[in-house]
Protein backbone atom coordinates (compact mmCIF):
# COMPACT_ATOMS: atom_id res chain seq x y z
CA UNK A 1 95.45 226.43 -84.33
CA UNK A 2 95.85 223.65 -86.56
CA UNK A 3 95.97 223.33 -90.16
CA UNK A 4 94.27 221.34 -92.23
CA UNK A 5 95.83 220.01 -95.97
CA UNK A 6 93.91 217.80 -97.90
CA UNK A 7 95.49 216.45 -101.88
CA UNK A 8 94.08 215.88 -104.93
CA UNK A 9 95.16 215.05 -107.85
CA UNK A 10 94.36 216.21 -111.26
CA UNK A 11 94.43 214.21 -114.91
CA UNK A 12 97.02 213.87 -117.40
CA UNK A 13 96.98 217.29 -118.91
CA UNK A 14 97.99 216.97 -123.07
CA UNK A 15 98.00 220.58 -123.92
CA UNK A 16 97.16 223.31 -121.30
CA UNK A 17 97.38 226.69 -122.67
CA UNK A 18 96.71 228.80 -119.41
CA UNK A 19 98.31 229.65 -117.21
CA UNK A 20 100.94 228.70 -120.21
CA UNK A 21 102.18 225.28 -118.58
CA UNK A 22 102.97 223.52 -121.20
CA UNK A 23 104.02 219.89 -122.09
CA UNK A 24 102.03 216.22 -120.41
CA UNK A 25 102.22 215.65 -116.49
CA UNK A 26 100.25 215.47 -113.26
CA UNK A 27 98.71 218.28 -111.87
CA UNK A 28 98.27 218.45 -108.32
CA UNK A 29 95.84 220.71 -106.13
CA UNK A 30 96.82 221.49 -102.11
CA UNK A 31 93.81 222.56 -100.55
CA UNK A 32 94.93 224.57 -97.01
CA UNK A 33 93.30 225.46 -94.20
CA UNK A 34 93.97 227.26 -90.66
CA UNK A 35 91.43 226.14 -87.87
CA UNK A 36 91.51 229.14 -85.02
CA UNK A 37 90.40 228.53 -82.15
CA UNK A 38 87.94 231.52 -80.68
CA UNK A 39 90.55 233.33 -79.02
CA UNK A 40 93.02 233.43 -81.56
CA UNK A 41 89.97 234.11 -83.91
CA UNK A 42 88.98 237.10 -81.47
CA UNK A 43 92.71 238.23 -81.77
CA UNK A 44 92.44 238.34 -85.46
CA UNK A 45 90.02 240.84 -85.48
CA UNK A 46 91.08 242.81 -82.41
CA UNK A 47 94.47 243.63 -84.18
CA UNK A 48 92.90 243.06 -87.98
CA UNK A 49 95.47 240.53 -89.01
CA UNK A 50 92.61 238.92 -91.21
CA UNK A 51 94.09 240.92 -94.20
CA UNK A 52 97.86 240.70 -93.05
CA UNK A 53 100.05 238.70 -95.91
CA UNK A 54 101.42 235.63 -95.02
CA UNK A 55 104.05 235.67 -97.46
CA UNK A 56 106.31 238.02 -98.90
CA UNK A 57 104.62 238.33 -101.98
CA UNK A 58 108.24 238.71 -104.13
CA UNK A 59 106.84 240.81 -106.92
CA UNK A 60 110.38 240.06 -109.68
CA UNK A 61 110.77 236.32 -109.75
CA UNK A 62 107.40 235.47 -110.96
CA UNK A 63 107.28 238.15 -113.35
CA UNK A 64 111.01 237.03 -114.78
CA UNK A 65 110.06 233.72 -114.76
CA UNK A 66 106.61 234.88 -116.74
CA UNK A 67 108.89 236.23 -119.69
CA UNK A 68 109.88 233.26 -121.99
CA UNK A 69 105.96 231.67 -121.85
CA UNK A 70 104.83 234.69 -122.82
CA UNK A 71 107.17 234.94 -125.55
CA UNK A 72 106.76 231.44 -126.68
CA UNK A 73 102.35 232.09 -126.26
CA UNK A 74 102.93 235.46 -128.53
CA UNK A 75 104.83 233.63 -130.96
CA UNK A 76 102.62 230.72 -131.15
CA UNK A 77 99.67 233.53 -131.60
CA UNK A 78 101.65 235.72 -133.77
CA UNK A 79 100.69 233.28 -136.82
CA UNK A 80 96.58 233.32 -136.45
CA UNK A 81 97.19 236.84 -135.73
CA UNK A 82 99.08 238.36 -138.91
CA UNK A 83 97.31 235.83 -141.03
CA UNK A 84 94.19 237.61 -140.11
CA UNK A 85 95.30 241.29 -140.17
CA UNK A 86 97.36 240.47 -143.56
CA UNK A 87 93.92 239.09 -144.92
CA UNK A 88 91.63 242.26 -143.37
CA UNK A 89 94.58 245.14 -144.21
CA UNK A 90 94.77 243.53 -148.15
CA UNK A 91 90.78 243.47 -148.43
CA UNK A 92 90.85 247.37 -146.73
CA UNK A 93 93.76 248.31 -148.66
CA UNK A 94 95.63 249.72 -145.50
CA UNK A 95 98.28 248.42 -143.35
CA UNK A 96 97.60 247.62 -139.25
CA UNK A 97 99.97 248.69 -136.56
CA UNK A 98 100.85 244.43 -136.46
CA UNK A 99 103.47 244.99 -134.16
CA UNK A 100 101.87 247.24 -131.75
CA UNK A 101 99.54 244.14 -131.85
CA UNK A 102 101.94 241.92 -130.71
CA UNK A 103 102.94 243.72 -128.03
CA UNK A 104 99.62 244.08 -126.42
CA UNK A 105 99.06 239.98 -126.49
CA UNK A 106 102.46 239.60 -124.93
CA UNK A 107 101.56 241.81 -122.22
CA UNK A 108 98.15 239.69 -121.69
CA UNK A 109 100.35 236.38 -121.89
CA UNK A 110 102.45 238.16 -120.03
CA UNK A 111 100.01 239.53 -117.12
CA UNK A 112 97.56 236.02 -117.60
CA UNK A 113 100.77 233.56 -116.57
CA UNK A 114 101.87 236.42 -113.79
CA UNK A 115 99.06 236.26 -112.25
CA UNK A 116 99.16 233.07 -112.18
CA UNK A 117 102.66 232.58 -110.13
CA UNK A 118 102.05 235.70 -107.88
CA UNK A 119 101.17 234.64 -105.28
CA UNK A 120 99.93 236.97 -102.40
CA UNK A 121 98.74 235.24 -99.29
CA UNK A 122 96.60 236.63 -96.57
CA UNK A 123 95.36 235.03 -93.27
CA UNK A 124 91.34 235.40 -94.37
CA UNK A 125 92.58 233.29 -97.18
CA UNK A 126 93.47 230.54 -95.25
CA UNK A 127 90.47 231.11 -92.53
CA UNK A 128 86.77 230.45 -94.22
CA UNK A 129 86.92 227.60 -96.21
CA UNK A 130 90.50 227.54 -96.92
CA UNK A 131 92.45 227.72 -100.13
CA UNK A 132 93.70 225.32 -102.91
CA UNK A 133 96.86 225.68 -104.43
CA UNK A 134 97.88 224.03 -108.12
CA UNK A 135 101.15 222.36 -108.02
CA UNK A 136 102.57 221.01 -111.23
CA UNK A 137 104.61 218.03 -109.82
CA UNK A 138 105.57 216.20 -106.59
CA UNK A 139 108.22 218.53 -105.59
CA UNK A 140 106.30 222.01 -105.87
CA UNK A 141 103.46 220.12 -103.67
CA UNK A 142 105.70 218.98 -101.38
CA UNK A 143 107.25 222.66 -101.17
CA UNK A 144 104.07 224.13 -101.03
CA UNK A 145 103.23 222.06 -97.68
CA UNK A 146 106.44 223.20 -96.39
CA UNK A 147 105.55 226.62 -96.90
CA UNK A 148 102.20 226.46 -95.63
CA UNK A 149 103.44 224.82 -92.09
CA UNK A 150 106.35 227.31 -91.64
CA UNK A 151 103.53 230.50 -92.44
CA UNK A 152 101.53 228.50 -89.59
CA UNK A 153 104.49 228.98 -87.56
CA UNK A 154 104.86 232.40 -87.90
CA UNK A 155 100.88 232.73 -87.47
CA UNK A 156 101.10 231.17 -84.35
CA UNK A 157 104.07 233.35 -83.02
CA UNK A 158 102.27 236.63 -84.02
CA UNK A 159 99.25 235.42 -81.96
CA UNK A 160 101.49 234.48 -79.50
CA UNK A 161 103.11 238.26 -79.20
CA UNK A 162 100.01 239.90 -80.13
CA UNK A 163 98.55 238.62 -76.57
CA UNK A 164 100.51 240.97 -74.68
CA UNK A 165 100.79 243.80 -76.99
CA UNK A 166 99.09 245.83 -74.63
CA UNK A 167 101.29 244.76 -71.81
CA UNK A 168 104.12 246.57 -71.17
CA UNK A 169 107.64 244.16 -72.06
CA UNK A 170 111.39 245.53 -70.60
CA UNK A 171 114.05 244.19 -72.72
CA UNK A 172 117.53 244.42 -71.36
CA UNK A 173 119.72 246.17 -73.29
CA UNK A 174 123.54 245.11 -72.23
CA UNK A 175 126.35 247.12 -73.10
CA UNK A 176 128.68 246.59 -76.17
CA UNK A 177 132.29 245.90 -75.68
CA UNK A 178 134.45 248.98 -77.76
CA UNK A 179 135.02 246.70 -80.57
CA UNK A 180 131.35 245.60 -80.59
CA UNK A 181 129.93 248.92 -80.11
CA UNK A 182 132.26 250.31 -83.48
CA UNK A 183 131.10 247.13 -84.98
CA UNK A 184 127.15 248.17 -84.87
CA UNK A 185 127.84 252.04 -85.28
CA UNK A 186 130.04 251.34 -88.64
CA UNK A 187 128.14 248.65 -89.95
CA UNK A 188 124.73 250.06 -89.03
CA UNK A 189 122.89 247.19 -87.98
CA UNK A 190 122.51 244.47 -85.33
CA UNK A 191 125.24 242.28 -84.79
């Protein structure tokens, strides 16, 4: 297995409204990819670990960190957006639900920059032809390549187990000292 990360690096971005980064800076783009060799490709499909996620997939931090650009993208199209309605409800002569309006765009901000940060990894993603990643400075790229090796690693160990899932494996089980032994049974888990 070995994985493959090539860098680019985008222009000076003024103004970029989606995915709702705002302000100047560099943009850079990690492309990723996982080279298998045919028996850890044949693996893959035995066991169908072509669709298994990578990553946890955390579903709350990107959507609480999604929040205030939202807010700030509804308020910044809250003014083209009553300025309109005002205009059409005066020529109609009757008022528009305005703020069930605004609601709706800040759940599209909302869902456009989640989607955005979510970020759900599987191994087919990484397989035919790869996947790039936009980082927004130095230190999210360099993260980024740090999480891409360590889901290598744990790629490489489930290949590594899934070879002898259909061998049989004894694990010895020792016994617990008394205070050890009331220190699993009361606490429930492993020590």
């Amino acid at each position: 297995m070995n994985l493959l990360l090539s860098r680019s690096q985008s222009g000076y971005k003024l103004f970029k409204l989606l995915p709702l980064r705002f302000g100047r800076g560099v943009i850079f783009n990690l492309h990723a990819e996982v080279e298998f060799t045919p028996e850890e490709r044949d693996l893959l499909r035995k066991y169908h670990l072509e669709d298994a996620r990578i990553n946890d997939g955390k579903f709350w931090p990107p959507l609480r960190e999604s929040i205030a650009p939202a807010l700030i993208a509804t308020i910044i199209s809250m003014i083209p957006i009553v300025l309109v309605l005002g205009l059409v409800s005066s020529i109609l002569g009757i008022g528009l639900p305005i703020y069930w309006l605004l609601f709706l765009v800040f759940l599209g901000w909302l869902f456009a920059h989640f989607w955005d940060n979510y970020d759900n990894l599987r191994i087919i993603d990484l397989m035919n032809g790869g996947r790039t990643f936009r980082c927004d400075g130095v230190v999210s790229l360099i993260r980024r390549e740090y999480d891409m090796e360590r889901a290598c690693i744990f790629i490489r160990q489930v290949l590594e187990s899934a070879r002898h899932w259909h061998d049989r494996e004894a694990i010895a089980v020792p016994a617990l000292s008394r205070e050890d032994a009331r220190k699993v049974i009361l606490t429930a888990s492993p020590i």
